[in-house]
N, C-alpha and C. Protein backbone atom coordinates (compact mmCIF):
# COMPACT_ATOMS: atom_id res chain seq x y z
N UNK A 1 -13.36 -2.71 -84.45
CA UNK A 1 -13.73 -1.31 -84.57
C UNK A 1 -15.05 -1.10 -83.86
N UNK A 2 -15.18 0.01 -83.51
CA UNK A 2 -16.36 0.67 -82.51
C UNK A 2 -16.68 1.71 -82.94
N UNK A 3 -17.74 2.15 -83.64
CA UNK A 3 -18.17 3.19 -83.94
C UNK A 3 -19.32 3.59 -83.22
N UNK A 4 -18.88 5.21 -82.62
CA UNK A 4 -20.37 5.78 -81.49
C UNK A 4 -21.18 6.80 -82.27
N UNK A 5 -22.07 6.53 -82.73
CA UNK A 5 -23.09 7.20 -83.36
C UNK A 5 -23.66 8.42 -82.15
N UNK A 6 -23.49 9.98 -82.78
CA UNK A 6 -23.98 10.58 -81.60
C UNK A 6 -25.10 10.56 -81.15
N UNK A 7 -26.22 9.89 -81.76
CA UNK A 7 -27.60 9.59 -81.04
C UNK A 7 -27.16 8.98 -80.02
N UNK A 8 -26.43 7.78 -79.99
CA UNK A 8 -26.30 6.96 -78.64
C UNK A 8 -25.49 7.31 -77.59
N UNK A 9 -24.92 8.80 -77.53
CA UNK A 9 -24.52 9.45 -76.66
C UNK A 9 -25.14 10.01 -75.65
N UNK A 10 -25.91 10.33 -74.62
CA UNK A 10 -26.50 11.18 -74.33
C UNK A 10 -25.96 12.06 -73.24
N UNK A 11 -26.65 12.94 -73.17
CA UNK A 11 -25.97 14.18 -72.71
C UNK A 11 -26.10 14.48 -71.38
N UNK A 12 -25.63 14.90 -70.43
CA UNK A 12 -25.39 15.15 -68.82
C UNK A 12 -25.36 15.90 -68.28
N UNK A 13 -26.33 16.67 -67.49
CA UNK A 13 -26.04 17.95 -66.76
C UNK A 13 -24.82 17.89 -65.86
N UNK A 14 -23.73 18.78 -65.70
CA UNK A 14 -22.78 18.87 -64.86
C UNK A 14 -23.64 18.93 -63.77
N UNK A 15 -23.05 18.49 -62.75
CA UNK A 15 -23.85 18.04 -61.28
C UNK A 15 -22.99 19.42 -60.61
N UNK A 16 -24.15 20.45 -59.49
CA UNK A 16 -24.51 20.94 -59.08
C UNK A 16 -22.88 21.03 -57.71
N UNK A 17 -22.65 20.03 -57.62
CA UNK A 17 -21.52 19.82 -56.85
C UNK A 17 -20.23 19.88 -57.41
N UNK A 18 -19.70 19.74 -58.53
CA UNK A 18 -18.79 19.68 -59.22
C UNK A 18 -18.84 20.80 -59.99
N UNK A 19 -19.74 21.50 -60.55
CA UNK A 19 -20.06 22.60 -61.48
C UNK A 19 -20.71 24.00 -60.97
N UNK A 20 -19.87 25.18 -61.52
CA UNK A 20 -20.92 26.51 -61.13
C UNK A 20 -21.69 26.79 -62.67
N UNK A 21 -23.16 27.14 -62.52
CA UNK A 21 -23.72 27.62 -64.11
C UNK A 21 -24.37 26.49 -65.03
N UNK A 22 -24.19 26.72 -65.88
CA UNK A 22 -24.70 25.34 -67.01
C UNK A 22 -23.67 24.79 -67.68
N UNK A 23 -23.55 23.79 -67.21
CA UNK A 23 -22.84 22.72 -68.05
C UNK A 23 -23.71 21.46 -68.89
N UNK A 24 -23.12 20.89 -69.54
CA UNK A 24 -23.17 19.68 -69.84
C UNK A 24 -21.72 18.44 -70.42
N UNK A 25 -22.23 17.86 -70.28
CA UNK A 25 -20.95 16.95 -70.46
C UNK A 25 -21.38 15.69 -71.44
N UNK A 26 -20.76 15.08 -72.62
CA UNK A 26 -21.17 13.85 -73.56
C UNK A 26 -20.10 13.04 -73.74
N UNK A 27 -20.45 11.98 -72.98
CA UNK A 27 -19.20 11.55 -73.18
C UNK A 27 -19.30 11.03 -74.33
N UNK A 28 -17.85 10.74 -74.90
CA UNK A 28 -17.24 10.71 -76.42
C UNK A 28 -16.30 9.40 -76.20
N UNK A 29 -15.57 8.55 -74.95
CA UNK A 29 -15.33 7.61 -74.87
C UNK A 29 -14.95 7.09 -73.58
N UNK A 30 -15.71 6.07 -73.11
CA UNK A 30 -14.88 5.51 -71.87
C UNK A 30 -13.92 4.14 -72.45
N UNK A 31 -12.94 4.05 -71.04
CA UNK A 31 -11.93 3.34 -71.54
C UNK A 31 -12.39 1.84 -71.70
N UNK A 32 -11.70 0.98 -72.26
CA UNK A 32 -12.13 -0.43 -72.27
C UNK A 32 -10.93 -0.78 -71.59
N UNK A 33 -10.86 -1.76 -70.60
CA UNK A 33 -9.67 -2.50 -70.22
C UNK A 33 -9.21 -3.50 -71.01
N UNK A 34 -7.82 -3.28 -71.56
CA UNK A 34 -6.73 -2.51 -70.02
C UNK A 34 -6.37 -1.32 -70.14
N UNK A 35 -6.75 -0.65 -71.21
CA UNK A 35 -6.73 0.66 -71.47
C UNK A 35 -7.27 1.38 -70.22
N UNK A 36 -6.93 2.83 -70.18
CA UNK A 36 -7.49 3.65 -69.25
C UNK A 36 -7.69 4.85 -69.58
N UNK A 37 -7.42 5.85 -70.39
CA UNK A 37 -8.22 7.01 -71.41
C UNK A 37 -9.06 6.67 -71.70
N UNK A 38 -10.15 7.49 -71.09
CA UNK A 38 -11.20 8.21 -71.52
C UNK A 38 -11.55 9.73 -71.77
N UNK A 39 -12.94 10.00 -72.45
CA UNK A 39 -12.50 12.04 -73.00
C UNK A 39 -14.27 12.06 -73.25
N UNK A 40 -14.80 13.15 -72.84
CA UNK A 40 -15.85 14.01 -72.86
C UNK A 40 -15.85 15.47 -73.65
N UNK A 41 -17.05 15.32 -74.33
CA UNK A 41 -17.02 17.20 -74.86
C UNK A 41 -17.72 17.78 -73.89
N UNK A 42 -17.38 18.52 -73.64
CA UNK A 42 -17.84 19.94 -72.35
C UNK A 42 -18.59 21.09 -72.28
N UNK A 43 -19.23 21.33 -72.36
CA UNK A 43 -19.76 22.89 -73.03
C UNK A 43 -20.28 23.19 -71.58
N UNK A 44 -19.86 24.46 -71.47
CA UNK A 44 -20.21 25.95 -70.50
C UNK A 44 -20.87 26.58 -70.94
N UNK A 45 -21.60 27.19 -70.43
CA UNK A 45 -22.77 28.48 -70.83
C UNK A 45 -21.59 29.56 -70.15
N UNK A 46 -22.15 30.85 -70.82
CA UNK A 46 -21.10 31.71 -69.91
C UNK A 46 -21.12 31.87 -68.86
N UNK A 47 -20.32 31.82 -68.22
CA UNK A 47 -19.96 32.18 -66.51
C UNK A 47 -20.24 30.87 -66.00
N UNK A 48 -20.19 29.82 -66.67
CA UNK A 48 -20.13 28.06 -65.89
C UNK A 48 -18.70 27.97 -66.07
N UNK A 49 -18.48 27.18 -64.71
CA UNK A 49 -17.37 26.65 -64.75
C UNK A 49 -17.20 25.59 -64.15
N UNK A 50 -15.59 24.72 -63.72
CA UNK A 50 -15.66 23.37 -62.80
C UNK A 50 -15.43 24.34 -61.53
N UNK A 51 -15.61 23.03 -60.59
CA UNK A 51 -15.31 23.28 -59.15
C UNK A 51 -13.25 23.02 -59.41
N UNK A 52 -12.57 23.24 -58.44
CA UNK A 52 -11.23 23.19 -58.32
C UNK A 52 -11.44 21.47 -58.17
N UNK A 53 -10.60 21.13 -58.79
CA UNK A 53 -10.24 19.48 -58.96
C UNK A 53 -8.93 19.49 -59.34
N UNK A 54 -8.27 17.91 -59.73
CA UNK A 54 -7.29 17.32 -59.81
C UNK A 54 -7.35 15.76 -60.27
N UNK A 55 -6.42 15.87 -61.48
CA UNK A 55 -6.46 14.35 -61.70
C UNK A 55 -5.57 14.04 -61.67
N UNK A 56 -4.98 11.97 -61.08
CA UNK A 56 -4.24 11.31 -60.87
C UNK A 56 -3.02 11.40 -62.12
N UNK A 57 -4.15 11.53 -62.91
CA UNK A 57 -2.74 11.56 -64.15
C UNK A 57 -2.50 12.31 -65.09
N UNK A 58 -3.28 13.55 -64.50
CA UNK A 58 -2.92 14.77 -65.44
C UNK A 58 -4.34 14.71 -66.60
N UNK A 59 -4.58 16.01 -67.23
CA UNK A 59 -5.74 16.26 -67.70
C UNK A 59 -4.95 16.86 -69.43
N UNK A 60 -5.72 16.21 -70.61
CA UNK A 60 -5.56 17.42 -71.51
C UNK A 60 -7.31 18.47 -71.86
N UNK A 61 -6.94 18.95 -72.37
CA UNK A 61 -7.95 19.87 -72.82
C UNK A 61 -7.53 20.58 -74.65
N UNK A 62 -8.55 20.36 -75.51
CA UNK A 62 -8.68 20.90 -76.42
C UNK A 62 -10.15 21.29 -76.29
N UNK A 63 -9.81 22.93 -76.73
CA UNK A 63 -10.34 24.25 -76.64
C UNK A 63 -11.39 23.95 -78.59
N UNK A 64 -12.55 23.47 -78.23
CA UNK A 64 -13.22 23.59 -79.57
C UNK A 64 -13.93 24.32 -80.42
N UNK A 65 -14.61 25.41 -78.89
CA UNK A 65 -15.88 26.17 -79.53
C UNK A 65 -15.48 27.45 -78.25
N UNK A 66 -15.60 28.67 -78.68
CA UNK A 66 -15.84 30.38 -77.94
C UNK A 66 -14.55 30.44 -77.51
N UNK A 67 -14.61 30.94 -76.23
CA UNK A 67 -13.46 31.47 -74.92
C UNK A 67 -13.65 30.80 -73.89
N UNK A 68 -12.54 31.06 -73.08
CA UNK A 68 -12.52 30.73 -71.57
C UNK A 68 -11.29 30.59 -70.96
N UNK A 69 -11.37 30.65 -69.90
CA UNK A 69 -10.15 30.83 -68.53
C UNK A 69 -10.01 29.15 -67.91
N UNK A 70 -8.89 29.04 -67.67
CA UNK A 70 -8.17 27.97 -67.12
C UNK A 70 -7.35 28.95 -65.88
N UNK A 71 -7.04 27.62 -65.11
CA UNK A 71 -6.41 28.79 -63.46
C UNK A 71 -5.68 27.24 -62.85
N UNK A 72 -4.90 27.46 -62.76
CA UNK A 72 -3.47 26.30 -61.28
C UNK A 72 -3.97 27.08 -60.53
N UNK A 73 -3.60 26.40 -59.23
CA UNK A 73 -3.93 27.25 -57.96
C UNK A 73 -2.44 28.11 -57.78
N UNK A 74 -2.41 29.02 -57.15
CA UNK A 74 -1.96 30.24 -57.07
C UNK A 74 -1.09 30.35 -58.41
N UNK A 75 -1.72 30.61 -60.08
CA UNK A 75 -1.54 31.02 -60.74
C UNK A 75 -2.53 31.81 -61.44
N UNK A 76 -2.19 32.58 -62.25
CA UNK A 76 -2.88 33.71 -62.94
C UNK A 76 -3.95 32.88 -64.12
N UNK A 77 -4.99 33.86 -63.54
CA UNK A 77 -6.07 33.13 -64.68
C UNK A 77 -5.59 33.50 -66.23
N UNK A 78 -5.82 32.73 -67.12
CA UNK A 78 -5.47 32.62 -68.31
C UNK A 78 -6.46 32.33 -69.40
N UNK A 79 -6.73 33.35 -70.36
CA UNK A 79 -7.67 33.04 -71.62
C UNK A 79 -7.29 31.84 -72.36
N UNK A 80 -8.22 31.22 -73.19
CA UNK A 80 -7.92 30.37 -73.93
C UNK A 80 -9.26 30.70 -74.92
N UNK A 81 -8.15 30.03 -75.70
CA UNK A 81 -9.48 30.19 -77.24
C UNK A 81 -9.16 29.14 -78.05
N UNK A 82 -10.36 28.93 -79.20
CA UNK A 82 -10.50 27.64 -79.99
C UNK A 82 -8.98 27.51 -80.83
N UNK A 83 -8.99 25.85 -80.70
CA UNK A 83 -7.47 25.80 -81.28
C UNK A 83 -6.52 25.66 -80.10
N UNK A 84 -6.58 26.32 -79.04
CA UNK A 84 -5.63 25.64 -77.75
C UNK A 84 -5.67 24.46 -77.16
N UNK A 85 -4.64 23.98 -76.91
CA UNK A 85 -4.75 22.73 -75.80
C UNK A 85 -3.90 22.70 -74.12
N UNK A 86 -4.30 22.44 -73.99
CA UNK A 86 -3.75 23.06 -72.20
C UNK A 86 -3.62 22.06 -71.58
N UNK A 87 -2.68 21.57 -70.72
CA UNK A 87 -2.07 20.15 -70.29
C UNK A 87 -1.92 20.28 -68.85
N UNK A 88 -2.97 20.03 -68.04
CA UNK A 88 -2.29 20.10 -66.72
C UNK A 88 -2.13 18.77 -65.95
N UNK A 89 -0.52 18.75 -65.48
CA UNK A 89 0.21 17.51 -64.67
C UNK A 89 -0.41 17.22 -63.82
N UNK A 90 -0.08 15.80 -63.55
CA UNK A 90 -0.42 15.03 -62.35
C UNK A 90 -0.93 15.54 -61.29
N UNK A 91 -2.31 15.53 -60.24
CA UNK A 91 -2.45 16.08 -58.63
C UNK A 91 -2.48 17.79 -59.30
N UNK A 92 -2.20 18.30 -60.23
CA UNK A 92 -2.10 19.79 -60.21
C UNK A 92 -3.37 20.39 -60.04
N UNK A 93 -3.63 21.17 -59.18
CA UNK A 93 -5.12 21.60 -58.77
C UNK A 93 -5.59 22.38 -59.47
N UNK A 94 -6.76 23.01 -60.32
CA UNK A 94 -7.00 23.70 -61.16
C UNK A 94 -8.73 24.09 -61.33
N UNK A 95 -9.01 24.68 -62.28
CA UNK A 95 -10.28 24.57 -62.93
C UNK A 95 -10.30 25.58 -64.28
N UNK A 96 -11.55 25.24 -64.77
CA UNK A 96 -12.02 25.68 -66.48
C UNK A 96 -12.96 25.93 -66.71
N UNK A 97 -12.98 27.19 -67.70
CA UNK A 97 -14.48 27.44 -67.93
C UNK A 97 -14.71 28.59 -68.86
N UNK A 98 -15.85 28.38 -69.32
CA UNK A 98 -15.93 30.25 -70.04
C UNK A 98 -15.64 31.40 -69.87
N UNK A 99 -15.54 32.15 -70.26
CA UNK A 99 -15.79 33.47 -69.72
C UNK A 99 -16.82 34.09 -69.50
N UNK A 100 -17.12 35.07 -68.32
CA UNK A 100 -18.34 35.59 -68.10
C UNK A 100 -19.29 36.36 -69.59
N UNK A 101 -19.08 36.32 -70.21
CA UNK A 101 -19.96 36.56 -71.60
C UNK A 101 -19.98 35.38 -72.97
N UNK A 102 -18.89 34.41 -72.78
CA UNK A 102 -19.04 33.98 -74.00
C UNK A 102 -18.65 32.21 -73.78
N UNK A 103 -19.38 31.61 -73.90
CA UNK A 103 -19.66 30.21 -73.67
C UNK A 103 -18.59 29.50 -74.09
N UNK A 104 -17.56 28.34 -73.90
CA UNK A 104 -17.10 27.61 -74.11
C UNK A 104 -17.14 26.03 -74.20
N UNK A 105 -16.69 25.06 -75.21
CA UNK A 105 -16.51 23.93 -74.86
C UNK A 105 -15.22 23.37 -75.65
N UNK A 106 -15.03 21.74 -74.42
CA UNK A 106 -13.66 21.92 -74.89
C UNK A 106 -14.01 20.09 -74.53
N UNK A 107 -12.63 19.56 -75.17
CA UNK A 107 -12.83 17.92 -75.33
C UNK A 107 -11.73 17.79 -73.81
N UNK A 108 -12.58 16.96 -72.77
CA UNK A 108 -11.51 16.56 -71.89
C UNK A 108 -10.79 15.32 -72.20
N UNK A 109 -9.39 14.88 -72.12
CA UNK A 109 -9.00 13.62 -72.11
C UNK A 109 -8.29 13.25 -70.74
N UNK A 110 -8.04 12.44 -70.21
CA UNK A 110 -8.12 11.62 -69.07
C UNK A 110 -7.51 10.47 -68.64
N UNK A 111 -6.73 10.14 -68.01
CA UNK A 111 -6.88 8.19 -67.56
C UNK A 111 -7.11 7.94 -66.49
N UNK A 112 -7.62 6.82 -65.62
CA UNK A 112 -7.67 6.99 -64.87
C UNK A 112 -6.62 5.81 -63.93
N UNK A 113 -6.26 5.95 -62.40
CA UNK A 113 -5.45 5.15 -61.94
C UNK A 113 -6.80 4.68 -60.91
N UNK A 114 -5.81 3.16 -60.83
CA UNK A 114 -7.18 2.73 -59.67
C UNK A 114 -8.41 3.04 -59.81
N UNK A 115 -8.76 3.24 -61.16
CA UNK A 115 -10.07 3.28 -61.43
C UNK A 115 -10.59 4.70 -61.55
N UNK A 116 -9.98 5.69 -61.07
CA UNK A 116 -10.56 7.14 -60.60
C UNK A 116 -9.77 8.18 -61.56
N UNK A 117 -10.44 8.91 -62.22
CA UNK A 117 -9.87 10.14 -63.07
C UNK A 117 -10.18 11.59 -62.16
N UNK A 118 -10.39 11.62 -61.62
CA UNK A 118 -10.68 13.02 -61.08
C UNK A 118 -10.89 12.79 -59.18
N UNK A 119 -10.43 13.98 -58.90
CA UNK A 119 -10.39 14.29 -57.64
C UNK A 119 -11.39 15.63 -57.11
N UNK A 120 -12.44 16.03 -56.75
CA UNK A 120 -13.15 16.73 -56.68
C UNK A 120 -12.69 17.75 -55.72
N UNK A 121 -12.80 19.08 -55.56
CA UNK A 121 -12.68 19.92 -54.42
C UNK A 121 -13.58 20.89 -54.45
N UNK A 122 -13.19 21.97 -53.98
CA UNK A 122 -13.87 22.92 -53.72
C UNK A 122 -14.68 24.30 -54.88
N UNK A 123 -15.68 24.62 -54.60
CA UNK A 123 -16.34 25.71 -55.53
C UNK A 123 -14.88 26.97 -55.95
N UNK A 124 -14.45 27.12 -56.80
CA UNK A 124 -14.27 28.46 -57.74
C UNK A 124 -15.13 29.69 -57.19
N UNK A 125 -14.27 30.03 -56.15
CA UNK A 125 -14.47 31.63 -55.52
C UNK A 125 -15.40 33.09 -56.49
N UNK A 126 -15.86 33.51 -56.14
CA UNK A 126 -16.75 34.45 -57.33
C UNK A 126 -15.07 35.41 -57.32
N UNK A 127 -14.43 36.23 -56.49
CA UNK A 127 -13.36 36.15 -56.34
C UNK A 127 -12.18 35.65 -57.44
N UNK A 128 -11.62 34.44 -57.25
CA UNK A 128 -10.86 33.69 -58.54
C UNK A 128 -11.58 33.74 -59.33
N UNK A 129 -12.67 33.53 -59.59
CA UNK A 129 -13.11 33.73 -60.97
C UNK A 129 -13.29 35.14 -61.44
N UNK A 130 -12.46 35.78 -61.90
CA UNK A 130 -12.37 37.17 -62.67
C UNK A 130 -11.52 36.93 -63.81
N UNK A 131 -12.32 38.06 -64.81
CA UNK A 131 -10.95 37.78 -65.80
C UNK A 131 -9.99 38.87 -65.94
């Protein structure tokens, strides 16, 4: 057994390249091998969000604290609120985040292949981001 005391967590500014706004990120577990899930709590200030990314093996998301919009690429942005969980497949391109007034955070879970959970792309258009 492994128990993580949240003092020994510490906390992460979303990097400037990956993130629009204020983020932070804690992580909550990396994987031990041979396992490969790992999961972070997330919190957005309002109007933060991710950059468009993609993971190898698909992403979950539970919705813990406020509002916020989730978006596939050429799909319709979509509210979410505490209590949702939102599952996006394999390579599916996307991003997440608050809404422009009301802050969100949400638990990411993850695995990674070849070592890598995420695929980074491009900034979230001021544009796509509407609600």
């Amino acid at each position: 057994m492994q128990v993580s005391q949240k003092s020994s967590r510490p906390l992460r500014n979303g990097s400037a390249e990956w993130f629009a706004g204020v983020v932070t990120v804690e992580p909550l577990h990396d994987a031990q091998a041979p396992a490969s899930t790992s999961c972070a709590l997330v919190s957005f200030a309002a109007g933060a969000r991710t950059a468009w990314h993609t993971h190898p093996l698909g992403q979950t998301l539970i919705i813990t604290q406020g509002s916020g919009l989730v978006q596939t690429w050429g799909g319709p942005v979509t509210a979410v609120n505490v209590g949702d969980v939102i599952w996006f497949a394999a390579g599916e391109k996307h991003w997440h985040g608050a809404t422009a007034t009301t802050a969100l955070s949400h638990i990411a879970i993850h695995e990674a292949l070849d070592g890598k959970n995420v695929d980074w792309l491009e900034q979230v258009s001021k544009d796509q981001y509407k609600e």
